[in-house]
C-alpha atoms as a PDB file:
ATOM      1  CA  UNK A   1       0.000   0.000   0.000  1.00  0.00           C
ATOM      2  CA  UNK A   2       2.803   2.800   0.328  1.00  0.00           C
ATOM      3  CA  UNK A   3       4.812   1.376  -2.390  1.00  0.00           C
ATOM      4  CA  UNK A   4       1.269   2.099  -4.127  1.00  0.00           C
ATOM      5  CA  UNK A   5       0.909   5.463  -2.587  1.00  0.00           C
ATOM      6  CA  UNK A   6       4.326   6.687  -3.071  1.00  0.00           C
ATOM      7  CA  UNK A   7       4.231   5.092  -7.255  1.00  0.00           C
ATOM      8  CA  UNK A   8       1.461   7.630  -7.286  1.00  0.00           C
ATOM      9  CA  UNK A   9       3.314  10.124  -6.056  1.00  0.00           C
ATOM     10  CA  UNK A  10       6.446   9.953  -7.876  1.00  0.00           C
ATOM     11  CA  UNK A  11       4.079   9.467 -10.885  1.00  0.00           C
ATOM     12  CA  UNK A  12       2.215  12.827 -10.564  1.00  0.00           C
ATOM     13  CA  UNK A  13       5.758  14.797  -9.746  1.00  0.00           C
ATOM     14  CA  UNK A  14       6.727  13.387 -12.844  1.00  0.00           C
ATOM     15  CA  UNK A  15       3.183  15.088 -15.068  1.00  0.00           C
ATOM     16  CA  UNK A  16       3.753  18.181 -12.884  1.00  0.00           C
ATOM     17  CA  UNK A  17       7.236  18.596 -13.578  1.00  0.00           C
ATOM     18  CA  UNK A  18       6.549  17.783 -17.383  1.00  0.00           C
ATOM     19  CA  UNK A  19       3.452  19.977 -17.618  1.00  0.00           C
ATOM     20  CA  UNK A  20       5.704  22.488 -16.414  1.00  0.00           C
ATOM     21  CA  UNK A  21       8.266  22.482 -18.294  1.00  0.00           C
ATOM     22  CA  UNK A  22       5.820  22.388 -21.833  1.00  0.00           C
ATOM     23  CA  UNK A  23       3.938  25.410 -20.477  1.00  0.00           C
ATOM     24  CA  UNK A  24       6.939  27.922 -19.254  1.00  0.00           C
ATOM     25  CA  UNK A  25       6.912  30.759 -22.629  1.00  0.00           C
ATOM     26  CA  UNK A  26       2.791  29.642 -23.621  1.00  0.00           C
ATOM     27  CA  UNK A  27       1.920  32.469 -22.196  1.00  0.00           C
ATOM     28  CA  UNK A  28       4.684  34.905 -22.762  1.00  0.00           C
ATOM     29  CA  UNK A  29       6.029  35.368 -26.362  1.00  0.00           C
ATOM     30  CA  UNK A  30       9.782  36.697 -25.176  1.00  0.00           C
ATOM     31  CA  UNK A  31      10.610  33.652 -22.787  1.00  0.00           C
ATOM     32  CA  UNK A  32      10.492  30.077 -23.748  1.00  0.00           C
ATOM     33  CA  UNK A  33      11.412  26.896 -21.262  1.00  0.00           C
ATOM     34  CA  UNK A  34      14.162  24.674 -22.445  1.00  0.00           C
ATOM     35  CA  UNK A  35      15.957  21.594 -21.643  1.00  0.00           C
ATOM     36  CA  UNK A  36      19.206  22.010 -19.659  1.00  0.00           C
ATOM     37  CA  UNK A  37      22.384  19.663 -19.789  1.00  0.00           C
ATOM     38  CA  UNK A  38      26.089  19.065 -18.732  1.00  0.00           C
ATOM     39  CA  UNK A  39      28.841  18.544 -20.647  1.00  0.00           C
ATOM     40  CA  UNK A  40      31.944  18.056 -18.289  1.00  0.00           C
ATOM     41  CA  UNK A  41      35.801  18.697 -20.120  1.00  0.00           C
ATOM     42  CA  UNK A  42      37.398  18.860 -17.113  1.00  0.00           C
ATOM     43  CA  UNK A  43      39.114  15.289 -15.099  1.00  0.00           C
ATOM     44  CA  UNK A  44      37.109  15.847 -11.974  1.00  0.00           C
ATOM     45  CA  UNK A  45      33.490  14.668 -10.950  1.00  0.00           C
ATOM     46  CA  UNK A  46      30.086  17.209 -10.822  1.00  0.00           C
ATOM     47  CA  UNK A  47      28.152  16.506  -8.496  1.00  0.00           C
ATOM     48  CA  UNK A  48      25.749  18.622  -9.233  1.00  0.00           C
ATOM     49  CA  UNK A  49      25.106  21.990 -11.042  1.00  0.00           C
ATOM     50  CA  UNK A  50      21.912  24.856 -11.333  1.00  0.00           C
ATOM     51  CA  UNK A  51      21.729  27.414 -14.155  1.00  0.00           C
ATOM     52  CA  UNK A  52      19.341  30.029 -12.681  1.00  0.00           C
ATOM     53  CA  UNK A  53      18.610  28.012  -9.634  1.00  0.00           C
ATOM     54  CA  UNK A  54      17.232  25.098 -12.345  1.00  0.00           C
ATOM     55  CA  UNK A  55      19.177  21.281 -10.924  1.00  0.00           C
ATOM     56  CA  UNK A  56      20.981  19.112 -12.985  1.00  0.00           C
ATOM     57  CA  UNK A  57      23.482  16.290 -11.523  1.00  0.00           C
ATOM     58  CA  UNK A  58      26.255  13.569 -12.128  1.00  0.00           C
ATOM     59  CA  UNK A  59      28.521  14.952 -14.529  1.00  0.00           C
ATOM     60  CA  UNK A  60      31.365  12.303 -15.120  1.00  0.00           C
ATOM     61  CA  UNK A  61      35.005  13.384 -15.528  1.00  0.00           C
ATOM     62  CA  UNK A  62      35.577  14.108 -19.789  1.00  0.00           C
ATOM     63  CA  UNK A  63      32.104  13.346 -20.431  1.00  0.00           C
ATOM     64  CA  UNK A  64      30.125  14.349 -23.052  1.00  0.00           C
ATOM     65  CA  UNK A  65      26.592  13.522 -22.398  1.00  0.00           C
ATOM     66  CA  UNK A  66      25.032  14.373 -18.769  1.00  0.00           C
ATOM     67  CA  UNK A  67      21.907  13.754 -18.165  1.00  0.00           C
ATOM     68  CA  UNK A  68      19.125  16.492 -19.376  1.00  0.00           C
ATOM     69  CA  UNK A  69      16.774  17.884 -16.911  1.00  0.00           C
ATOM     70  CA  UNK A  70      13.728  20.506 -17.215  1.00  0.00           C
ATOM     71  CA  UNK A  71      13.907  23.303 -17.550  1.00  0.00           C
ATOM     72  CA  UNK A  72      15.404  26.756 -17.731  1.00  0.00           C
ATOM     73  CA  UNK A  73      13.756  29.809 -19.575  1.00  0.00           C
ATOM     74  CA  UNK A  74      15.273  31.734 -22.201  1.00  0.00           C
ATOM     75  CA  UNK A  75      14.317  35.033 -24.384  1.00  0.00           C
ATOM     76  CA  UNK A  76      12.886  33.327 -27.744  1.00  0.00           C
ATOM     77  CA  UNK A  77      15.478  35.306 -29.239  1.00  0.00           C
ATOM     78  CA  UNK A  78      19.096  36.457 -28.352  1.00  0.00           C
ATOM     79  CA  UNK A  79      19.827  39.855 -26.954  1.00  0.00           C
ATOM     80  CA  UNK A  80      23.710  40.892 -26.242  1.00  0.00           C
ATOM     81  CA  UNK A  81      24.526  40.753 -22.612  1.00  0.00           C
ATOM     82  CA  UNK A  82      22.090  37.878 -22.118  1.00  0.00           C
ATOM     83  CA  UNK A  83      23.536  35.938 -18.666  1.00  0.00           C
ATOM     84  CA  UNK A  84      22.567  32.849 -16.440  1.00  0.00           C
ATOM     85  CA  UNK A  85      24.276  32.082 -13.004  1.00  0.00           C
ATOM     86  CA  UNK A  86      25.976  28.629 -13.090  1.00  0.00           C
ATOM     87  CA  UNK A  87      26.591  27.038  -9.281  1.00  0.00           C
ATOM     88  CA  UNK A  88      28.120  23.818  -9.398  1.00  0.00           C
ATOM     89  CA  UNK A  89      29.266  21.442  -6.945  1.00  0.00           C
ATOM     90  CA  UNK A  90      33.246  19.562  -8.342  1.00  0.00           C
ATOM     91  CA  UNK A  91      33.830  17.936  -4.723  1.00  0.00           C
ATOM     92  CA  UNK A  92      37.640  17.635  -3.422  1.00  0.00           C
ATOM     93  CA  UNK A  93      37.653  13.250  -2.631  1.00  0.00           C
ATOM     94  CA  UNK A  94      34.412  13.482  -0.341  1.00  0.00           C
ATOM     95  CA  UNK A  95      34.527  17.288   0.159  1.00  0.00           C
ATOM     96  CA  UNK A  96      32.222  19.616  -1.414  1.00  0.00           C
ATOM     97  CA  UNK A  97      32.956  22.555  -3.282  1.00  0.00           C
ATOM     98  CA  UNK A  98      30.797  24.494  -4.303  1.00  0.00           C
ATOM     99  CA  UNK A  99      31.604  27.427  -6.943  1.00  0.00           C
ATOM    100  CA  UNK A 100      29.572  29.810  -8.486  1.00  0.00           C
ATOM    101  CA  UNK A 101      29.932  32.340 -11.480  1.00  0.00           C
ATOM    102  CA  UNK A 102      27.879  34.687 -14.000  1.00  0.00           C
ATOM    103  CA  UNK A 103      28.445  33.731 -17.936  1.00  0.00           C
ATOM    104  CA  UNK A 104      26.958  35.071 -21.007  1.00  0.00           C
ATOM    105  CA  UNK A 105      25.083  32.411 -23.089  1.00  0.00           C
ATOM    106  CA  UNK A 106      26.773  32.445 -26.578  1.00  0.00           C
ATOM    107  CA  UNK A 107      24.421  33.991 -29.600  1.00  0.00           C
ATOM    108  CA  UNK A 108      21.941  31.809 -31.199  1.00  0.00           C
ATOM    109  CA  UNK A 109      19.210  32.244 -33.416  1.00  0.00           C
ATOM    110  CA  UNK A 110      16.647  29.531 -32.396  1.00  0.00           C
ATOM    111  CA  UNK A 111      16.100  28.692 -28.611  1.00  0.00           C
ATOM    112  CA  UNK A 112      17.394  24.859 -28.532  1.00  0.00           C
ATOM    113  CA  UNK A 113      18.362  23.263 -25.251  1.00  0.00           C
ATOM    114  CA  UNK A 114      20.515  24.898 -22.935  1.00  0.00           C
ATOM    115  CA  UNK A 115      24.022  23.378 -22.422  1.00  0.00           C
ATOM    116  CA  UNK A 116      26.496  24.066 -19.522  1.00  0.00           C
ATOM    117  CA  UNK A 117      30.109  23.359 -20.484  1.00  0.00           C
ATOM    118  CA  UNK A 118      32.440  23.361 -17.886  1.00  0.00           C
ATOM    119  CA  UNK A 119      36.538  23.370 -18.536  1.00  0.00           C
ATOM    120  CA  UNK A 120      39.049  23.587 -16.208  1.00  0.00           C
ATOM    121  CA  UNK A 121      40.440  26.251 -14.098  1.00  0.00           C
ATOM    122  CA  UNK A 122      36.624  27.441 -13.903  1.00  0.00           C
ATOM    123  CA  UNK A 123      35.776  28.009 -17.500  1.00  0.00           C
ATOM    124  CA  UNK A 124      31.972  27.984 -18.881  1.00  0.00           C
ATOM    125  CA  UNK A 125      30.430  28.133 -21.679  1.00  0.00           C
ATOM    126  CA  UNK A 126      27.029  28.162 -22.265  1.00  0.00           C
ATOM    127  CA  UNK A 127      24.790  27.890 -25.639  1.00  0.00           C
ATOM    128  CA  UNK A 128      21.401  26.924 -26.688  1.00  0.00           C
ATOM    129  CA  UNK A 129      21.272  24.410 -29.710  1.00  0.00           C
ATOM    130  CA  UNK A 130      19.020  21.752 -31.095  1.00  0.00           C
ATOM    131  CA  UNK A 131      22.428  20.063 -31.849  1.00  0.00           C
ATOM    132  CA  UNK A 132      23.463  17.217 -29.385  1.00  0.00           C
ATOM    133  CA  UNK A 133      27.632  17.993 -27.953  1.00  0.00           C
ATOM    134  CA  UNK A 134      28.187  14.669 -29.567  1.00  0.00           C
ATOM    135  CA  UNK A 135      27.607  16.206 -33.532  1.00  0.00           C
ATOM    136  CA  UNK A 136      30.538  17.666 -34.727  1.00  0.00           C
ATOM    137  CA  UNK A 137      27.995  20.298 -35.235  1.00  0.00           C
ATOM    138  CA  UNK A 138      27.539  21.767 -32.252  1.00  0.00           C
ATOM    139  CA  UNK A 139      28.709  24.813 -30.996  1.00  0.00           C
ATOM    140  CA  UNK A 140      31.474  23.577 -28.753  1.00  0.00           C
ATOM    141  CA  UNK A 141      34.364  21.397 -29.723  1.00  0.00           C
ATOM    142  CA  UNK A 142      34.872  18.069 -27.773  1.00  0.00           C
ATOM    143  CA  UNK A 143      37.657  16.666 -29.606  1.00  0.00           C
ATOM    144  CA  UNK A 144      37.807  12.895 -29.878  1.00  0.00           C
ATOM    145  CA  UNK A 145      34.361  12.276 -28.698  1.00  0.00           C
ATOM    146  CA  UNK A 146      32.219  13.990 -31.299  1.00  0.00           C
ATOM    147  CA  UNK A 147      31.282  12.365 -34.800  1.00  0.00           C
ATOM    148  CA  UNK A 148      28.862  13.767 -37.951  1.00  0.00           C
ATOM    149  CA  UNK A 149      26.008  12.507 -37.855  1.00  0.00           C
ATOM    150  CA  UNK A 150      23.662  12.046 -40.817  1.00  0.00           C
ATOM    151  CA  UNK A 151      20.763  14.089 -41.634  1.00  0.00           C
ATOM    152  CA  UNK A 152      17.516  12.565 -41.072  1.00  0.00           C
ATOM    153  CA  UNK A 153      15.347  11.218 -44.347  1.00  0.00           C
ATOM    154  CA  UNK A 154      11.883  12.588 -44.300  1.00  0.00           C
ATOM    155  CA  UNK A 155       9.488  10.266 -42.911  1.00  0.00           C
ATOM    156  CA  UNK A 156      12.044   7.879 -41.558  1.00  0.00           C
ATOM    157  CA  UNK A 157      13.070   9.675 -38.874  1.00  0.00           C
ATOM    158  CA  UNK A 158      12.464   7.381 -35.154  1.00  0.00           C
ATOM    159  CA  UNK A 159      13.031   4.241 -37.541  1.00  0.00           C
END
């Protein structure tokens, strides 16, 4: 019966946080709600990470795929001076520390999912793309670990 109870639970946090996420920018034509994700460049573990307060976690050392999350908001289009604040958590053996900075996401020109790249000695860079970090394509360079992928045939695409 609680396993029951708390199934139900996890299952409506789950429409909630969905529902959410699809409805942030309905209303409001300048802001639209994206998908967030890691990519980590550095040799050290992320514990976790927020980009405007918004969670993400579990960024392996020279990874580059962390896990998405929902959802930041974004302008629908890009404006110079356009920041988020990026805390993240790259713990010292079982010691957390935490750091926190201000970075300008990069220019697009269509709101795509928001991705947090973190280098050493502190450096970030964030962009919004529809293209994954593992395309060749995308904005930021992860050298060895990206590959071009093919464009999609009309109709065939989930085949």
């Amino acid at each position: 019966m609680i396993k029951a109870r708390f199934l139900k639970g996890l299952l409506l946090a789950a429409v909630l946080l969905v529902t959410a996420c699809s409805s942030l920018g309905k209303n409001d034509d300048e802001r639209i709600g994206v998908s967030m994700s890691g990519v980590n460049h550095t040799n050290k573990f992320i514990y976790e990470y927020y980009i405007n307060g918004a969670y993400g976690s579990n960024l392996s050392k020279n990874n580059i795929s962390g896990a998405t999350s929902c959802c930041v908001v974004i302008p629908q289009k890009w404006r110079p001076g356009l920041k988020v604040e990026i805390t993240w958590n790259m713990p010292d053996g079982i010691v957390d520390n935490l750091k926190k900075k201000t970075v300008e996401i990069e220019p697009y020109d269509k709101p795509g999912q928001v991705f947090v790249h973190f280098f050493d000695n502190d450096v970030i860079r964030v962009v919004s793309s529809n293209i994954y970090p593992e395309d060749i394509d995308h904005p930021v360079s992860f050298p060895g670990k990206q590959r071009k992928f093919p464009e999609p045939i009309p109709g065939k695409q989930g085949e």
